[in-house]
C-alpha atoms as a PDB file:
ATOM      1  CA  UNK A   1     122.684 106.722 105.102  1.00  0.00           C
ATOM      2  CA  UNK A   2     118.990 107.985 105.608  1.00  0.00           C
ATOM      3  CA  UNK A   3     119.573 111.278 104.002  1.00  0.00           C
ATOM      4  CA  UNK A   4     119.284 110.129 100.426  1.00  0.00           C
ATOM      5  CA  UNK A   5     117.321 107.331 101.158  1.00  0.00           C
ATOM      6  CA  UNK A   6     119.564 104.725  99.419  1.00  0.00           C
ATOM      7  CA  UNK A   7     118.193 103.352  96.122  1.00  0.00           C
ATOM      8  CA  UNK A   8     114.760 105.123  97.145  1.00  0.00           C
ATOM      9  CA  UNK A   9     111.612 104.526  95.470  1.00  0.00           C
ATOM     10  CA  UNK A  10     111.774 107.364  92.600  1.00  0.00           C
ATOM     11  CA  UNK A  11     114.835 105.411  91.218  1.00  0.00           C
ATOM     12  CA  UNK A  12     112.345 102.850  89.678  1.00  0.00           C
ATOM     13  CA  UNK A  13     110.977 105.745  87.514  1.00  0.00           C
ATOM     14  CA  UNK A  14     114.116 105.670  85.641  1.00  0.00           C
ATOM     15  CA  UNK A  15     114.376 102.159  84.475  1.00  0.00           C
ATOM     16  CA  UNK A  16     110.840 101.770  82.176  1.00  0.00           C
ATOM     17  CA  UNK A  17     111.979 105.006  80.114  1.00  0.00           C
ATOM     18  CA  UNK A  18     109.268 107.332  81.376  1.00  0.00           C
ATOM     19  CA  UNK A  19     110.830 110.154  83.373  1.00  0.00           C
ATOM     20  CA  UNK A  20     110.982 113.715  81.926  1.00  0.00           C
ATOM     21  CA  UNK A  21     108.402 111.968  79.399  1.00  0.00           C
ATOM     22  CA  UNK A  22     105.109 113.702  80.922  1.00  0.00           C
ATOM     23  CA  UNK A  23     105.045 110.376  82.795  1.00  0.00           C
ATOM     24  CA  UNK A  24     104.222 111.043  86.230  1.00  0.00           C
ATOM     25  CA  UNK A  25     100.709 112.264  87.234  1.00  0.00           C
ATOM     26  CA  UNK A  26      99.318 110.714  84.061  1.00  0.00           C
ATOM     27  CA  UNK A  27      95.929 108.703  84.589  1.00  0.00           C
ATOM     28  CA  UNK A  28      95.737 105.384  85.388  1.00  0.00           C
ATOM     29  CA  UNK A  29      94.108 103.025  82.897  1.00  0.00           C
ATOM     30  CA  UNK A  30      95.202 103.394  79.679  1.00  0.00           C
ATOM     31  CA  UNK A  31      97.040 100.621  79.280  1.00  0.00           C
ATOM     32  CA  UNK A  32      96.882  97.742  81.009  1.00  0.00           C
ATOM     33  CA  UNK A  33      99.269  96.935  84.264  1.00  0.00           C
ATOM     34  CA  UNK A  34     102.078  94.724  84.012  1.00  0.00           C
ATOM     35  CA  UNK A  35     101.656  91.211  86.150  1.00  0.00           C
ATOM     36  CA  UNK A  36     103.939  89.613  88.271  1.00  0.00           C
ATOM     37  CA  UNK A  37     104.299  86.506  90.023  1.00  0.00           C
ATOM     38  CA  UNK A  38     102.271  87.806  93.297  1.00  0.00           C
ATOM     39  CA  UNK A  39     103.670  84.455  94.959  1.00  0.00           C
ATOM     40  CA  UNK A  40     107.153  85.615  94.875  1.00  0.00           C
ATOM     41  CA  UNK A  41     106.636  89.239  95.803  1.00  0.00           C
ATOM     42  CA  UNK A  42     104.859  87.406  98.817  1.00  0.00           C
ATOM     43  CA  UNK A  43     107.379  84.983  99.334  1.00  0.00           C
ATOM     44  CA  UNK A  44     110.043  87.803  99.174  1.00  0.00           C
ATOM     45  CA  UNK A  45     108.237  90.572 101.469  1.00  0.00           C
ATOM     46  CA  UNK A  46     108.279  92.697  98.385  1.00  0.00           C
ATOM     47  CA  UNK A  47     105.547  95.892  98.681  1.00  0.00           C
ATOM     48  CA  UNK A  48     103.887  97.393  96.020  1.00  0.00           C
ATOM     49  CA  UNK A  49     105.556 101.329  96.289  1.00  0.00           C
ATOM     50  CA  UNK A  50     103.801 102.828  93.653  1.00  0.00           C
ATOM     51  CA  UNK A  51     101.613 103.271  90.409  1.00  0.00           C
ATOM     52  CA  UNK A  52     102.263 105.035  87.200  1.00  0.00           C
ATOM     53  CA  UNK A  53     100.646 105.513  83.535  1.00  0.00           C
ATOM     54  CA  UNK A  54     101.002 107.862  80.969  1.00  0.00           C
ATOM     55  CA  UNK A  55     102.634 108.569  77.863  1.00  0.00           C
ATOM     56  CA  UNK A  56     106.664 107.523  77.455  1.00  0.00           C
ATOM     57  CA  UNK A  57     107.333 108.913  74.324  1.00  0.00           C
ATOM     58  CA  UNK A  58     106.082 110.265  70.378  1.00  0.00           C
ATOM     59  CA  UNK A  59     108.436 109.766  67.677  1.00  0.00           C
ATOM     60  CA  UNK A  60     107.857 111.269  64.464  1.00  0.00           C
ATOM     61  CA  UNK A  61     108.721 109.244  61.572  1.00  0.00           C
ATOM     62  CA  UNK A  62     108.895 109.621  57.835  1.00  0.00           C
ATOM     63  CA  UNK A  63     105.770 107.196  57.028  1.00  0.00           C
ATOM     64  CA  UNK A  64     103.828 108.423  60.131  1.00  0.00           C
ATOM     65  CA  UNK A  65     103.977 109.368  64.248  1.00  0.00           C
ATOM     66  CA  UNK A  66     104.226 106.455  66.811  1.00  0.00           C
ATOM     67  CA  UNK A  67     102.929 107.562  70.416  1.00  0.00           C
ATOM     68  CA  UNK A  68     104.122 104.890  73.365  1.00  0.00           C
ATOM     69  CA  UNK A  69     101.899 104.849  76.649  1.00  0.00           C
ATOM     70  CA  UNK A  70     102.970 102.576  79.422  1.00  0.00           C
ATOM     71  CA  UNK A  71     101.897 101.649  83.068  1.00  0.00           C
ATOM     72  CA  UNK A  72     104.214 101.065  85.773  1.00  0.00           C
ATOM     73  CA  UNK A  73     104.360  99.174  89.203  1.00  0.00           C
ATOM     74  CA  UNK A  74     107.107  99.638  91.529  1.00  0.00           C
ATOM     75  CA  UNK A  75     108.078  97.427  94.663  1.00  0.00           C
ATOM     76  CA  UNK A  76     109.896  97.748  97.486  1.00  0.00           C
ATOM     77  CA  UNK A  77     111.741  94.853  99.652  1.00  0.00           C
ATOM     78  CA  UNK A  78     110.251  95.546 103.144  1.00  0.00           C
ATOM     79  CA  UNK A  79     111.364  92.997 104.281  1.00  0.00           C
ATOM     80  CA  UNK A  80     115.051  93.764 103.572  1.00  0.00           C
ATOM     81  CA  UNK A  81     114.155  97.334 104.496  1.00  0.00           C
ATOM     82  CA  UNK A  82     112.589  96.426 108.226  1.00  0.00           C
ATOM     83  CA  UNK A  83     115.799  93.571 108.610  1.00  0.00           C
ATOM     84  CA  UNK A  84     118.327  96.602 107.967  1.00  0.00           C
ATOM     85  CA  UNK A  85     116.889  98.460 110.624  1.00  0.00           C
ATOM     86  CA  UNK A  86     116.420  96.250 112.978  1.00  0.00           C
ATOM     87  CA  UNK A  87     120.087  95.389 112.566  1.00  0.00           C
ATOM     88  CA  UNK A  88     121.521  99.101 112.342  1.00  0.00           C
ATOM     89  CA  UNK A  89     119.276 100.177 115.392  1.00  0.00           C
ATOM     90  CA  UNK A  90     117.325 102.349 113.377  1.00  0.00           C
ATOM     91  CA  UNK A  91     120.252 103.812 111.971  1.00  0.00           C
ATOM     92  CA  UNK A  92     120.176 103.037 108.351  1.00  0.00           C
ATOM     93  CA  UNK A  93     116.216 102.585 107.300  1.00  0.00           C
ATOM     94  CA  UNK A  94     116.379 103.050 103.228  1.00  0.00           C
ATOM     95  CA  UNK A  95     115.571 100.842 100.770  1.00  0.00           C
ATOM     96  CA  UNK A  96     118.510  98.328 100.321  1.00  0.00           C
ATOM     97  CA  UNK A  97     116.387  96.901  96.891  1.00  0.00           C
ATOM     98  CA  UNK A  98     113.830  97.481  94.261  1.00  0.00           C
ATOM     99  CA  UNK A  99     111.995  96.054  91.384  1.00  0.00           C
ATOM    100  CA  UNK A 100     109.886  97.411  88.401  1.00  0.00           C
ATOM    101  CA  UNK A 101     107.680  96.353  86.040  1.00  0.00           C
ATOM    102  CA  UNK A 102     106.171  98.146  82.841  1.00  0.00           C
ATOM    103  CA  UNK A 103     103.861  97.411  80.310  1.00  0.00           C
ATOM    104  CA  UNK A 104     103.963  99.704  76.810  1.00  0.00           C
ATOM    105  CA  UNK A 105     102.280  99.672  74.266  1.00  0.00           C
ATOM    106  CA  UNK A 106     102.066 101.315  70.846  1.00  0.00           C
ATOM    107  CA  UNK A 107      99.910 103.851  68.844  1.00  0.00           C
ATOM    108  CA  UNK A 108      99.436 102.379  66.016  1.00  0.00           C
ATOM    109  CA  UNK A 109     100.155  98.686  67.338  1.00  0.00           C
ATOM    110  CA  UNK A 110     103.993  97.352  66.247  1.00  0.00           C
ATOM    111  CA  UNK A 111     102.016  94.618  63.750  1.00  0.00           C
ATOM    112  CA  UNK A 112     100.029  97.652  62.064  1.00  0.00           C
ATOM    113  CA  UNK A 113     102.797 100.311  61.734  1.00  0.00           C
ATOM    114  CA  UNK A 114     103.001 102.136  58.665  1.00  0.00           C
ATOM    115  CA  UNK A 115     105.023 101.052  55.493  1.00  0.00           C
ATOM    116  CA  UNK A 116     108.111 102.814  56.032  1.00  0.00           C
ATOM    117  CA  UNK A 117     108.137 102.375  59.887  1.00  0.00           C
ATOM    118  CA  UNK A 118     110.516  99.346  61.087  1.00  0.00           C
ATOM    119  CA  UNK A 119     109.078  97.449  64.190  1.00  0.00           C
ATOM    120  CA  UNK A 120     112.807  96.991  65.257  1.00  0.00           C
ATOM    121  CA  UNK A 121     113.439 100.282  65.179  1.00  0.00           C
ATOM    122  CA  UNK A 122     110.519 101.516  67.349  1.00  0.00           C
ATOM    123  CA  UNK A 123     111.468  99.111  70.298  1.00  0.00           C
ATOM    124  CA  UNK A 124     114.713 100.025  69.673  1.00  0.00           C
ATOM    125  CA  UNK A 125     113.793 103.319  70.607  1.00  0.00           C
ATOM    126  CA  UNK A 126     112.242 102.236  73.807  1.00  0.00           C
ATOM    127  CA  UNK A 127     115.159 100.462  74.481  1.00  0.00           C
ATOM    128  CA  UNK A 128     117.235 103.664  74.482  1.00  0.00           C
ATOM    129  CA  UNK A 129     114.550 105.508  76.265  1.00  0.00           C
ATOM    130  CA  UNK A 130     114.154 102.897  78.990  1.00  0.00           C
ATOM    131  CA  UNK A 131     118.494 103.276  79.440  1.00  0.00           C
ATOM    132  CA  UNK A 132     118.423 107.174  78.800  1.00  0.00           C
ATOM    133  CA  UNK A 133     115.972 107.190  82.376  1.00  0.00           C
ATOM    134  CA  UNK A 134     117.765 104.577  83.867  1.00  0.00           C
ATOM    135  CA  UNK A 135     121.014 106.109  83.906  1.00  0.00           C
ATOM    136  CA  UNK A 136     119.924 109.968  84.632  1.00  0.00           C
ATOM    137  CA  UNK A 137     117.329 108.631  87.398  1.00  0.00           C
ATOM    138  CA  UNK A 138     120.113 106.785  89.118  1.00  0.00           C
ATOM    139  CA  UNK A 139     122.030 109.431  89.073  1.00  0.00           C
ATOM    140  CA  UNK A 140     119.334 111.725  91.114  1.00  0.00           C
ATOM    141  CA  UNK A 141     119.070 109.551  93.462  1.00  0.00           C
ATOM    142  CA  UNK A 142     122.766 109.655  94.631  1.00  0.00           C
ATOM    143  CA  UNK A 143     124.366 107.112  92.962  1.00  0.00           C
ATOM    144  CA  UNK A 144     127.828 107.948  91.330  1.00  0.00           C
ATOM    145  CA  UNK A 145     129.676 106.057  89.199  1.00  0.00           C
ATOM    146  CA  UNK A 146     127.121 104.645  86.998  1.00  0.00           C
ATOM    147  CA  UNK A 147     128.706 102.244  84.180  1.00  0.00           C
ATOM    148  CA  UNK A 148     126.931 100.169  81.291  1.00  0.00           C
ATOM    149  CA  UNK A 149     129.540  96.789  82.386  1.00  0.00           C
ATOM    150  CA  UNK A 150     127.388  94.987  79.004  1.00  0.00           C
ATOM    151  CA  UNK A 151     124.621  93.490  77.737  1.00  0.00           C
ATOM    152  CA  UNK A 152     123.310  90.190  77.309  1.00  0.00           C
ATOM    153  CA  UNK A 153     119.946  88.035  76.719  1.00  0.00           C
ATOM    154  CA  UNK A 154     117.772  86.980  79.806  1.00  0.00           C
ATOM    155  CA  UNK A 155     115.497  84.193  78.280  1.00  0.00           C
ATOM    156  CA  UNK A 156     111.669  84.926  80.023  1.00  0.00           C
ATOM    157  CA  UNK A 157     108.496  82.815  81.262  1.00  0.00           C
ATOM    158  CA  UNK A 158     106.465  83.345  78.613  1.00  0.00           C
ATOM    159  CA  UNK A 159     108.906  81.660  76.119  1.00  0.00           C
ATOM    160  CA  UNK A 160     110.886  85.556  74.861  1.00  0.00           C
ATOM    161  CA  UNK A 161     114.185  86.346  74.857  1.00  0.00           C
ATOM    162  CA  UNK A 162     114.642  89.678  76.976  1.00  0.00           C
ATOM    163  CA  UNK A 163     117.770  92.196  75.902  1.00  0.00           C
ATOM    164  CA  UNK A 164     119.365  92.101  79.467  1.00  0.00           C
ATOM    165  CA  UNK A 165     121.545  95.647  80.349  1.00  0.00           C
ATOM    166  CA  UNK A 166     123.942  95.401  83.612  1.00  0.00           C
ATOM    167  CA  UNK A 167     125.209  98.202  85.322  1.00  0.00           C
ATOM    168  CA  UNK A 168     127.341  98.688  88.099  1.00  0.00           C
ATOM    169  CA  UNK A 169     127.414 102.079  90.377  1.00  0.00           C
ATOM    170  CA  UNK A 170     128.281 103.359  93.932  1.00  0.00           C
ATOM    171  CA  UNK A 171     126.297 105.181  96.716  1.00  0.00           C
ATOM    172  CA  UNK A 172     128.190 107.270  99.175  1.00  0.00           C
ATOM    173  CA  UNK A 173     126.995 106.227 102.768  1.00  0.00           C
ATOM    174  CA  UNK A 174     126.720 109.062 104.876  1.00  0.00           C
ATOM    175  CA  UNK A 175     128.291 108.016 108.756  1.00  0.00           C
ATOM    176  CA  UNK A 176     125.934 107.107 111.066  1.00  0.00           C
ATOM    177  CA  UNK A 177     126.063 106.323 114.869  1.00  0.00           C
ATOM    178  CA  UNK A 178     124.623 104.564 118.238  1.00  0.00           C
ATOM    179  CA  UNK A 179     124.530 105.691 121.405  1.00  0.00           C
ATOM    180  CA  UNK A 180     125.758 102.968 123.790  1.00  0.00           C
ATOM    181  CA  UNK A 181     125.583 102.674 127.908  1.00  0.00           C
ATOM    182  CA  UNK A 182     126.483 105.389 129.353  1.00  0.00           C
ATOM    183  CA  UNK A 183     125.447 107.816 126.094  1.00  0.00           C
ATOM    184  CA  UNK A 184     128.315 107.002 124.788  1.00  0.00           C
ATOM    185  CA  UNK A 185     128.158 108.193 120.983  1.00  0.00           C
ATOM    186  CA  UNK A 186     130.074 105.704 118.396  1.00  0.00           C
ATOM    187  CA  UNK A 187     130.115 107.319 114.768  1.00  0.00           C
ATOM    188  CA  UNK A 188     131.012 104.711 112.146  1.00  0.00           C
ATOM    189  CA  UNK A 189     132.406 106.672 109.359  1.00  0.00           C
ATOM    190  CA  UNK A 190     129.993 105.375 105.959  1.00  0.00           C
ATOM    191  CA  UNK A 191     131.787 103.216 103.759  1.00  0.00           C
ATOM    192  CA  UNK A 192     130.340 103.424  99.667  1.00  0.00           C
ATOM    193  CA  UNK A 193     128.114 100.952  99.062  1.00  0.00           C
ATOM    194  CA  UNK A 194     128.730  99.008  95.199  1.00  0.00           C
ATOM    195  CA  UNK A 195     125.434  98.766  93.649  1.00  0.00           C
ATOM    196  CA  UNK A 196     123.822  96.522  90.799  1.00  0.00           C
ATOM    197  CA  UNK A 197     121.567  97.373  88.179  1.00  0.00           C
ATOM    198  CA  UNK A 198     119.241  94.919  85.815  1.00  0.00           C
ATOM    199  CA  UNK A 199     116.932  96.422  82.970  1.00  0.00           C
ATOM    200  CA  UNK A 200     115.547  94.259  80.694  1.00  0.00           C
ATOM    201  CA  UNK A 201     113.323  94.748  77.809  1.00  0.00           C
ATOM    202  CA  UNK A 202     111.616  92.618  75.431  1.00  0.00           C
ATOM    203  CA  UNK A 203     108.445  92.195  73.341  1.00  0.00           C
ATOM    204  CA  UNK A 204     105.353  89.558  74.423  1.00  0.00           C
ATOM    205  CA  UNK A 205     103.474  89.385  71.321  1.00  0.00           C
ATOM    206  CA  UNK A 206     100.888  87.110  73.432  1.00  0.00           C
ATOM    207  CA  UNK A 207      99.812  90.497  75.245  1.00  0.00           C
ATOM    208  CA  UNK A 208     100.644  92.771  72.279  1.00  0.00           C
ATOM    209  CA  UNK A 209     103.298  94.639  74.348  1.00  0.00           C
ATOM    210  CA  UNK A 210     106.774  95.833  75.042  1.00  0.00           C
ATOM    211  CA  UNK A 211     107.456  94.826  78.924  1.00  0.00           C
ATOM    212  CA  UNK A 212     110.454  96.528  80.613  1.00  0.00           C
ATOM    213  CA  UNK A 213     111.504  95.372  83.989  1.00  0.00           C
ATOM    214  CA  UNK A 214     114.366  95.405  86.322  1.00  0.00           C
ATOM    215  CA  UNK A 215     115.704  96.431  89.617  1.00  0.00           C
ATOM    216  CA  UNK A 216     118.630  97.697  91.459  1.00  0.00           C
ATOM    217  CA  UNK A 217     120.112  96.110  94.420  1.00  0.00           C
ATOM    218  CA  UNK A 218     123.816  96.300  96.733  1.00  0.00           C
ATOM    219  CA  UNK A 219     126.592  94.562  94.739  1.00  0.00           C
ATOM    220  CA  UNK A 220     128.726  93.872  98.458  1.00  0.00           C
ATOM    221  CA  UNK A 221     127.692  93.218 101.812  1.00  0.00           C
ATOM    222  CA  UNK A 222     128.644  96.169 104.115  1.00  0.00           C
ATOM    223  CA  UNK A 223     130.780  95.326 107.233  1.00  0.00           C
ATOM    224  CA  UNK A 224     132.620  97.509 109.210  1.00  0.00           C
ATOM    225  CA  UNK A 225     134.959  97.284 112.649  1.00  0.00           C
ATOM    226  CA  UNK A 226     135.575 100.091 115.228  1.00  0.00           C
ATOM    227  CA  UNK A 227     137.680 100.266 118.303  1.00  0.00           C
ATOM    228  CA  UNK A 228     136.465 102.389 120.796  1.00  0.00           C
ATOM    229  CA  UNK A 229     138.293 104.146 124.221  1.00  0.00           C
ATOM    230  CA  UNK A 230     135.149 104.115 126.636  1.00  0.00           C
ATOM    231  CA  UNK A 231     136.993 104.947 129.179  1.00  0.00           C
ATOM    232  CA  UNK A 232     141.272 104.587 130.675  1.00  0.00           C
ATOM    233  CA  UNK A 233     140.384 101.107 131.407  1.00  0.00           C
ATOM    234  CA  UNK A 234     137.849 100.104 129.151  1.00  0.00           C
ATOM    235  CA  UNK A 235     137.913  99.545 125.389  1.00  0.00           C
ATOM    236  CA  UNK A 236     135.674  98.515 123.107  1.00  0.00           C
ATOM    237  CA  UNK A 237     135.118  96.337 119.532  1.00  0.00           C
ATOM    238  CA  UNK A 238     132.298  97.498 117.344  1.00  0.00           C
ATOM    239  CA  UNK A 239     131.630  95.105 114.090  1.00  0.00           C
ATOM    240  CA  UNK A 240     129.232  95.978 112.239  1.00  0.00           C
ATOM    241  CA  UNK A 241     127.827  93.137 109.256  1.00  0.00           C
ATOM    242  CA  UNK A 242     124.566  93.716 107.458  1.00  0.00           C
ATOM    243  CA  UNK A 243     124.486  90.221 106.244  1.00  0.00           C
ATOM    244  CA  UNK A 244     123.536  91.729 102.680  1.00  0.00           C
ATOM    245  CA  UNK A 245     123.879  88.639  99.904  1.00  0.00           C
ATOM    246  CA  UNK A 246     124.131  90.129  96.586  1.00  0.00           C
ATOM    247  CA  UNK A 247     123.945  87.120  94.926  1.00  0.00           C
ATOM    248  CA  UNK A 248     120.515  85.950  96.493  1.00  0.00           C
ATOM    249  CA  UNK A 249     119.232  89.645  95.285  1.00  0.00           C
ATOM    250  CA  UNK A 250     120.304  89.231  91.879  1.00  0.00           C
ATOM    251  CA  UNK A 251     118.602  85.908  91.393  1.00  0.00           C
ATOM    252  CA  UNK A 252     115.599  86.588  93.309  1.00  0.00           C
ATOM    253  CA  UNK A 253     115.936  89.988  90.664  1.00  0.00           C
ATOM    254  CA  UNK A 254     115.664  87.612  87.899  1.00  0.00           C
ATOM    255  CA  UNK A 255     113.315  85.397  89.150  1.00  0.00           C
ATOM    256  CA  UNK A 256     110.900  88.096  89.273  1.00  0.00           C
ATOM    257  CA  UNK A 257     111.891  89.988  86.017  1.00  0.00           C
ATOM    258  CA  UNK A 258     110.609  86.320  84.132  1.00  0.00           C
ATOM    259  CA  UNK A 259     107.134  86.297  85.520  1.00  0.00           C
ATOM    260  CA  UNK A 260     106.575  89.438  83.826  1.00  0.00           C
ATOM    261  CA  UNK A 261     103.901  89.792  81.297  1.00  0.00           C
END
């Protein structure tokens, strides 16, 4: 499970539109970072992972060019991560869930655009950008399977309405082991692992910018039995249960997603 580090930190990348986009190794301070609720990343044992800013994308237009920048923060749940491992035995120490937040903003500004250039169809664009990544970036990190299952609103903090995409996909678990008395080697043969993913997008015109957030998370707990022949007269039971509760990730997903601005 270790070998693709599950739903590893360059996955974020993909959901604010920016890879392949001369994202990465861009200077910092251009645009301002995204803020989040630092309360519930506390309260959650989320870890800042990383931090990003550069350009996401130029699109030439009829009336004139628009040129997006944007300036990214990525999380990790250590505390998830650390509970997994201390559970597996050290066995299975990847990142089980992640969050992202983005800030972009807009050369000219969406309220000064040219005549000719639609501000619906610029964040439009972004929207489509922000997927585009999502989907190929998912896909390098291992997961297969990746499916659109719809879209829907997410209503926001700050009083927006957020254009809310759901995906579903699957990572392959590789098998993994413990050694028990006696050295004893027990291989549990890795069982896929259903996966969620949230991107949402939306417009603060407070801040003057296009926020894209989201994060990816397991869709199922993972639980697993094995019987084991130690020896002629002794046999053993091995269940395995990670305790994983999607549903607490997805809202604690949310949660964070709406204190985005």
């Amino acid at each position: 499970m270790d070998r693709r580090k599950f739903l590893g930190a360059s996955s974020l990348a993909a959901g604010v539109g920016l890879a392949g986009c001369g994202f990465i190794g861009s200077a910092l301070g251009k645009v301002p970072p995204p803020e989040v609720d630092q309360t519930k990343l506390e309260a959650g044992g989320w870890r800042e992972d990383a931090e990003e800013s550069g350009k996401v994308f130029t699109q030439e237009y009829a009336a004139g060019t628009v040129t997006a920048r944007g300036h990214t923060i990525r999380y990790q749940d250590e505390a998830l991560r650390q509970e997994i491992a201390e559970k597996t035995l050290g066995s299975v120490t990847g990142q089980l869930s992640v969050f992202f937040a983005t800030r972009i903003e807009f050369d000219p500004e969406l309220d000064s655009l040219p005549l000719g250039i639609g501000r619906e169809e610029v964040l439009q664009r972004t929207k489509e950008s922000a997927k585009s990544d999502f989907e190929r970036e998912m896909e390098a990190d291992g997961l297969t399977d990746i499916e659109v299952l719809g879209e829907s609103t997410l209503a926001v903090d700050s009083g927006q309405t957020a254009d809310l995409v759901r995906y579903s996909a699957t990572y392959p678990v590789d098998d993994f082991g413990f050694t028990v008395t006696g050295g004893e080697t027990i291989t549990l043969e890795g069982q896929p692992v259903p996966v969620r993913g949230w991107l949402a997008v939306w417009y603060n015109e407070d801040v003057e910018s296009t926020l894209v957030s989201g994060a990816v998370h397991a869709a199922e707990n993972y639980t697993d039995t094995i019987d084991k022949q130690l020896s002629s007269a002794l046999d053993m039971t091995l269940d395995i249960d990670l305790g994983l509760t999607p549903d607490a990730y997805r809202e604690e997903a949310f949660g964070l997603i709406r204190t985005v601005t």
